[in-house]
C-alpha atoms as a PDB file:
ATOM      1  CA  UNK A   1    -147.106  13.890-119.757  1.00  0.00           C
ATOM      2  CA  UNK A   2    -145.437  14.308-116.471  1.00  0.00           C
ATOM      3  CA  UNK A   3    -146.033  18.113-116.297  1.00  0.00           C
ATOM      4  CA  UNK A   4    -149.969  17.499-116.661  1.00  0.00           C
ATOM      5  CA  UNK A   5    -149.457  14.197-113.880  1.00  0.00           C
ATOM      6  CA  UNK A   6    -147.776  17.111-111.634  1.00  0.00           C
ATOM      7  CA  UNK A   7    -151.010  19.678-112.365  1.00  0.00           C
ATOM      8  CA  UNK A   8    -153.516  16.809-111.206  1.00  0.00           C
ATOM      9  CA  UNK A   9    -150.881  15.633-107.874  1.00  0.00           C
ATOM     10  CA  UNK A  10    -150.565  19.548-107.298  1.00  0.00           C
ATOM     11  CA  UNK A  11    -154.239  21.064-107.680  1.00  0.00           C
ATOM     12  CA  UNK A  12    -156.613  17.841-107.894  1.00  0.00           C
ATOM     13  CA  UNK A  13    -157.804  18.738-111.195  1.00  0.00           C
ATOM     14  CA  UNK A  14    -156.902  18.692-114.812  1.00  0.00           C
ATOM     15  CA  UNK A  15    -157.512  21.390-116.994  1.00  0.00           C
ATOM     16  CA  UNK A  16    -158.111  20.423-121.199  1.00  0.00           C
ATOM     17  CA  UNK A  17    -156.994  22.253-123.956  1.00  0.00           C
ATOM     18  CA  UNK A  18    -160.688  23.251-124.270  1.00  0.00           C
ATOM     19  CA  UNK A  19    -160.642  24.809-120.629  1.00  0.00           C
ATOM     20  CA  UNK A  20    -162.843  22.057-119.171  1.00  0.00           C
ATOM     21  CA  UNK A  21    -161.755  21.283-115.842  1.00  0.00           C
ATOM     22  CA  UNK A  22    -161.693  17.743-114.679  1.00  0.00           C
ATOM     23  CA  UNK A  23    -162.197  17.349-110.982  1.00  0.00           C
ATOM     24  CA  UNK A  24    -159.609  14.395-109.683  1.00  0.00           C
ATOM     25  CA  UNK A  25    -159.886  14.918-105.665  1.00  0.00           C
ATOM     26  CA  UNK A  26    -160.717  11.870-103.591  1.00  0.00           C
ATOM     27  CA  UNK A  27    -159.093   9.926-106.783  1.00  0.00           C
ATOM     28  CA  UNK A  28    -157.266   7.455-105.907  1.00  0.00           C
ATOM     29  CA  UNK A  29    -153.885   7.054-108.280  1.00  0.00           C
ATOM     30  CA  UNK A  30    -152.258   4.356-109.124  1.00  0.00           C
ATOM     31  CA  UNK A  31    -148.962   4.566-110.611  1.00  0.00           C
ATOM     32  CA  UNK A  32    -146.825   0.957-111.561  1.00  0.00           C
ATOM     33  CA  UNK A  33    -143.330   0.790-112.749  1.00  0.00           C
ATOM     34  CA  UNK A  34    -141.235  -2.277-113.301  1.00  0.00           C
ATOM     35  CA  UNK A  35    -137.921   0.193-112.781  1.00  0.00           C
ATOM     36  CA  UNK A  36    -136.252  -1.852-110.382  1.00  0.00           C
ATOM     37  CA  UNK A  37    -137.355  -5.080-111.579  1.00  0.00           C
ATOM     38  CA  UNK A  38    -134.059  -6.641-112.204  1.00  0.00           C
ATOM     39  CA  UNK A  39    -133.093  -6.264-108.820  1.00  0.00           C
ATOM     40  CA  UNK A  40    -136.310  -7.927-107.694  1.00  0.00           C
ATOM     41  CA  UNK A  41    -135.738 -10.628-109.627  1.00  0.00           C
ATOM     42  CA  UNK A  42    -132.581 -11.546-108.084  1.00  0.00           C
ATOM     43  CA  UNK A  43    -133.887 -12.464-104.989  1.00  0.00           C
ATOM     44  CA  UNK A  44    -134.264 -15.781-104.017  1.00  0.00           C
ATOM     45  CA  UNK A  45    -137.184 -17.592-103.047  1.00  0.00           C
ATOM     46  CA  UNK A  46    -138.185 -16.536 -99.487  1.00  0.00           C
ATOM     47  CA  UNK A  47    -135.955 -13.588 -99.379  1.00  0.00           C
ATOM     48  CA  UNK A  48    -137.976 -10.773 -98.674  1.00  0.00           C
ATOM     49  CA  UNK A  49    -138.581  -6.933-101.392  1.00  0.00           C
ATOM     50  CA  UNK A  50    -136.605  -5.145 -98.799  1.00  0.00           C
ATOM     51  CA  UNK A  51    -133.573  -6.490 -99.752  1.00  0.00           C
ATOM     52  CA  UNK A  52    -133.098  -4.580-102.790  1.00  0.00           C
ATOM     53  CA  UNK A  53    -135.781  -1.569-101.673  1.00  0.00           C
ATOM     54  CA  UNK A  54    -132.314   0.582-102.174  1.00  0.00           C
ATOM     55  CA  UNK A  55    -131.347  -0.975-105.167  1.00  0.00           C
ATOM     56  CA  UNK A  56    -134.986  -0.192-106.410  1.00  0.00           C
ATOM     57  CA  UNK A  57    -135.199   2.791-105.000  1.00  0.00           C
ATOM     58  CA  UNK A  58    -131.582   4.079-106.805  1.00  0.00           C
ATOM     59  CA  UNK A  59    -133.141   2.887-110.150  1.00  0.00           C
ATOM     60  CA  UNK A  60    -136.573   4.944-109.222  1.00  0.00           C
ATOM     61  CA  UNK A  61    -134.281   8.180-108.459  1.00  0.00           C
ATOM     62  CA  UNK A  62    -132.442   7.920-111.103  1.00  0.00           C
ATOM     63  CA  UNK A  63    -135.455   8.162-113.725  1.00  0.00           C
ATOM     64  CA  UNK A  64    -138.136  10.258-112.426  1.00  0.00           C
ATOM     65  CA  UNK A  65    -137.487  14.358-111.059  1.00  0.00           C
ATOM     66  CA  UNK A  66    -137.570  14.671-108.199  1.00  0.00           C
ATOM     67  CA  UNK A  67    -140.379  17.574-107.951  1.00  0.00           C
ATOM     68  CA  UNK A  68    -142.304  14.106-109.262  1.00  0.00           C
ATOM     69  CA  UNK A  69    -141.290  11.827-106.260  1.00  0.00           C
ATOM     70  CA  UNK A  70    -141.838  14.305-103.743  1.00  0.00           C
ATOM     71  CA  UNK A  71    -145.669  14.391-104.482  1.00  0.00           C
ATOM     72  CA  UNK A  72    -146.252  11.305-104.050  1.00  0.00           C
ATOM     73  CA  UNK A  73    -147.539  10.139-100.303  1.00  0.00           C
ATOM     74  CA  UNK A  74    -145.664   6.155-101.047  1.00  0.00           C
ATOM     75  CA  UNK A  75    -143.739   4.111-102.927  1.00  0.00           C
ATOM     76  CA  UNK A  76    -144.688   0.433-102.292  1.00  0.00           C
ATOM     77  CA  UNK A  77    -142.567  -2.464-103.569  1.00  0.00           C
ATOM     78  CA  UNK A  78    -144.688  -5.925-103.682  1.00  0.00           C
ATOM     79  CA  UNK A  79    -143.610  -9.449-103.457  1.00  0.00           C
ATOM     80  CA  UNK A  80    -142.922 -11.582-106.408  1.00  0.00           C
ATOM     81  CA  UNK A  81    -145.719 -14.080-107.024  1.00  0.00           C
ATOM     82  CA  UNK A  82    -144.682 -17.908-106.485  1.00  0.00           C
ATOM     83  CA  UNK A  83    -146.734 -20.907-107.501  1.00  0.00           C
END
């Protein structure tokens, strides 16, 4: 799955098994992860996400390639919702 990810991040478009090309430039990707998550969890109330951003980060690093992480323009680590 990653190596077709990496063929869309690399060329904007997606070729099929049938040959059909799928055209992905000015797409907008999303990707989500909870990697990380524990460490984000740990924080307490009003303590701001770059607390553990390196803690997170580690945890990213340590489960994606590299060649991955290096195509994408940001990583973006959101706030916890509260009630």
């Amino acid at each position: 799955m990653f190596n077709v990810l990496l063929q869309v991040l690399d060329d904007g478009q997606l070729t099929d098994g049938q040959g059909r090309v799928v055209d992905f430039k000015q797409t907008l990707i999303i990707l989500t992860s909870n990697l990380g998550a524990q460490a984000l969890s740990q924080l307490s109330d009003g303590e701001n996400v770059d607390e553990a951003k390196g803690q997170v980060m580690s945890a990213v690093q340590a489960h994606f390639r590299p060649e991955f992480l290096n195509r994408l323009d940001e990583i973006i680590l959101f706030d916890r919702l509260s009630r």
